[in-house]
Protein backbone atom coordinates (compact mmCIF):
# COMPACT_ATOMS: atom_id res chain seq x y z
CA UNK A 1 -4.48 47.89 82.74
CA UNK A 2 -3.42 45.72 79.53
CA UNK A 3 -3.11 42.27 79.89
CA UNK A 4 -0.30 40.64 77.56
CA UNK A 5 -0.64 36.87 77.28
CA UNK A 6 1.62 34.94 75.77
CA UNK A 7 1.39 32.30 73.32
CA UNK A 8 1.52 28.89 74.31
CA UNK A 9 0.86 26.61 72.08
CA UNK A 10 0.28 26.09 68.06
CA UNK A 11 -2.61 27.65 65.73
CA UNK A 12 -4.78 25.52 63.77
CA UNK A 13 -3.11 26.63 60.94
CA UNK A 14 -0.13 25.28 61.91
CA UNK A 15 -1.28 21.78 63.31
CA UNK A 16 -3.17 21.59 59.72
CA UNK A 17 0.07 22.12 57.52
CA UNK A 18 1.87 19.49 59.45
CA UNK A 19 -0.61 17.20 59.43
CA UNK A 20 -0.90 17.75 55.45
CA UNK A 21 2.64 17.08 55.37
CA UNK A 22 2.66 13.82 57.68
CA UNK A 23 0.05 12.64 55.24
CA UNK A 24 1.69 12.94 51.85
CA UNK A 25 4.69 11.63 53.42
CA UNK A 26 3.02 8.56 54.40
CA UNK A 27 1.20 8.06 50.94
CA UNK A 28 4.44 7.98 48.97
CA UNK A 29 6.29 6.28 52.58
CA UNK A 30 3.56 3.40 51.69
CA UNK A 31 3.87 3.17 47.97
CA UNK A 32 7.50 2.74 47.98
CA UNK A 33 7.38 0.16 50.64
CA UNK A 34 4.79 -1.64 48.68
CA UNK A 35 7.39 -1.70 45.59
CA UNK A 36 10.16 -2.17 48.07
CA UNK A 37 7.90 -5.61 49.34
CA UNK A 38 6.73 -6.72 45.83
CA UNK A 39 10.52 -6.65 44.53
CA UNK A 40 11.94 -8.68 47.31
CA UNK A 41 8.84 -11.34 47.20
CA UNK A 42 9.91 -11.14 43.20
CA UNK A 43 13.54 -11.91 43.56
CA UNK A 44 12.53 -14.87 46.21
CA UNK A 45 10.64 -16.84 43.47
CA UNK A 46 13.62 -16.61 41.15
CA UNK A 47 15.41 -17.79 43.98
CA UNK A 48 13.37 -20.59 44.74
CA UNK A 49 13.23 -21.23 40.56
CA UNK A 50 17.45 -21.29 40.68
CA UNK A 51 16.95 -23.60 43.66
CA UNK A 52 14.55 -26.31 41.77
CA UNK A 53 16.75 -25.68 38.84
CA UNK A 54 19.69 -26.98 40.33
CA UNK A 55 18.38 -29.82 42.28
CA UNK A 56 16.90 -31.36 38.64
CA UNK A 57 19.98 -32.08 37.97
CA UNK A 58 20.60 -34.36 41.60
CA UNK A 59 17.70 -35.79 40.97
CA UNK A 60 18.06 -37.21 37.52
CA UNK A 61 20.89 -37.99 38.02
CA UNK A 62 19.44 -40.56 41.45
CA UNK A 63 16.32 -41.34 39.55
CA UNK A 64 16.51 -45.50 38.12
CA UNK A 65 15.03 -43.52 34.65
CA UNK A 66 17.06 -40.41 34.31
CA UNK A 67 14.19 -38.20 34.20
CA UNK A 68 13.45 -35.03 35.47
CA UNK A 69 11.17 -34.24 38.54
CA UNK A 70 7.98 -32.94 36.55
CA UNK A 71 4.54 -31.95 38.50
CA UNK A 72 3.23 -32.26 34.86
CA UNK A 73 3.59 -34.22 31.66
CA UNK A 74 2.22 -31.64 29.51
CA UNK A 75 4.66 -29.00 28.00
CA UNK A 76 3.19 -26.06 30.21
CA UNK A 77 1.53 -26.10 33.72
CA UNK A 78 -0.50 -23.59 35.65
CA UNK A 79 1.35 -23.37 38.93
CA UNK A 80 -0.65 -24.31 42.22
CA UNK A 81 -0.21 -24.68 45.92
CA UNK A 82 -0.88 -28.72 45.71
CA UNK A 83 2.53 -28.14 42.73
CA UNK A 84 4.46 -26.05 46.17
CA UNK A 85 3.86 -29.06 48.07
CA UNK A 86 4.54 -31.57 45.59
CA UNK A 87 7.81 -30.12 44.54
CA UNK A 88 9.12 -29.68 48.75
CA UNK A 89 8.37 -33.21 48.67
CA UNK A 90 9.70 -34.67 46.08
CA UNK A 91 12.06 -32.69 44.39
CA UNK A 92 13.53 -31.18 47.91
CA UNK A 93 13.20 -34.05 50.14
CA UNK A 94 10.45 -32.89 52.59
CA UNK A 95 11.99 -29.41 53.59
CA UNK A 96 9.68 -26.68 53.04
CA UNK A 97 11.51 -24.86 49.97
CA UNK A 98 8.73 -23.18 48.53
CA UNK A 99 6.25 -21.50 51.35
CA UNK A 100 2.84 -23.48 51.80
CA UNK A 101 1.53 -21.78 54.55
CA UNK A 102 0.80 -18.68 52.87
CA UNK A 103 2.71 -18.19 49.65
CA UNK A 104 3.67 -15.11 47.55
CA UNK A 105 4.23 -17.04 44.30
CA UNK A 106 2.68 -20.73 43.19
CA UNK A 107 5.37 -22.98 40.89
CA UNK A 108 4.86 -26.09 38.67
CA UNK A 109 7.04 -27.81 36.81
CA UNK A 110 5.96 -28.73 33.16
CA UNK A 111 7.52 -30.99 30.65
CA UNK A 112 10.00 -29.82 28.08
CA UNK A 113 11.11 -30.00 24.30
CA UNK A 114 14.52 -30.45 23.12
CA UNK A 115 14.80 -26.33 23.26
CA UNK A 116 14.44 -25.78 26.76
CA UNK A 117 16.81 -28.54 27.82
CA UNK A 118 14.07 -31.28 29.00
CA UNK A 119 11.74 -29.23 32.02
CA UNK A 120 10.36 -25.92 32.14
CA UNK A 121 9.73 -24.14 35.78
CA UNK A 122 7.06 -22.19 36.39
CA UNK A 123 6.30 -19.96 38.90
CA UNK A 124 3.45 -17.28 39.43
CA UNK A 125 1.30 -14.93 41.74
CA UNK A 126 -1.38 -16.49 43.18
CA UNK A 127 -3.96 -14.22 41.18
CA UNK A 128 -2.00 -14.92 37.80
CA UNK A 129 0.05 -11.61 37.72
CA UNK A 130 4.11 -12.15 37.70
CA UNK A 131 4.67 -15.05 35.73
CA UNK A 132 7.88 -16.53 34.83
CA UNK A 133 9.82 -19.58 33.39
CA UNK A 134 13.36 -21.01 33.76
CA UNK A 135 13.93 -23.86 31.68
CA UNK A 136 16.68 -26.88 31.49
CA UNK A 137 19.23 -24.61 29.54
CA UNK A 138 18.90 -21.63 32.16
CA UNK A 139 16.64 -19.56 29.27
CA UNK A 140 14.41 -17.27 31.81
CA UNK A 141 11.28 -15.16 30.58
CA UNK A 142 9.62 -12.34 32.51
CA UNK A 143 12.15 -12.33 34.79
């Protein structure tokens, strides 16, 4: 007498393909979120930059010398998260603008020359990559 069994579940074959699949859907799943992430943490500095940029203008405008807030006299700055902290104080009153607990970008803002309207803002991964400026006459580079 024949026995006929029936078949109840998947080959190997078949649990490899989909698992081949899964995985290359995941790889480019995880690269595009990564690009998704980096654009939005991007477009959050320039933000922040539009944000400093217009509250210059407040605060020269209040200041007894009619200066500029500036985290450094020289022309350029390297941004840092002592400048982060510096500018949410001063420039933005205390509130917490520009993340210090664990921030995507590092700003400073530098001194200017009668091209870039008086101040240039900085801003900048913390491992260097990403920079970009925004200056007193709304000139942006690498933006």
């Amino acid at each position: 007498m024949l026995h006929s069994y029936k078949n109840k579940g998947f080959s190997l074959i078949e649990l490899l393909v989909v698992v081949a699949i899964l995985g290359v859907l995941s790889a480019v799943g995880i690269v595009t979120y990564g690009g998704y992430v980096s654009g939005t943490q991007r477009t959050d500095a320039q933000n922040n930059m539009q944000a400093a940029y217009m509250v210059q203008e407040e605060f020269r405008a209040s200041n007894a010398l009619n200066a500029y807030y500036r985290t450094s006299t020289s022309a350029s700055c390297v941004p840092t998260l002592a400048d982060n902290t510096s500018i949410n104080t001063n420039l933005f009153g205390g509130q917490e603008q520009l993340d210090t607990s664990d921030p995507n970008f590092f700003y400073c803002i530098a001194t200017g020359t009668g091209n870039d309207g008086g101040y240039n803002i900085y801003a900048q991964r913390p491992d260097g990559t990403d920079p970009m400026t925004l200056n007193a006459n709304n000139g942006k580079t690498g933006w």
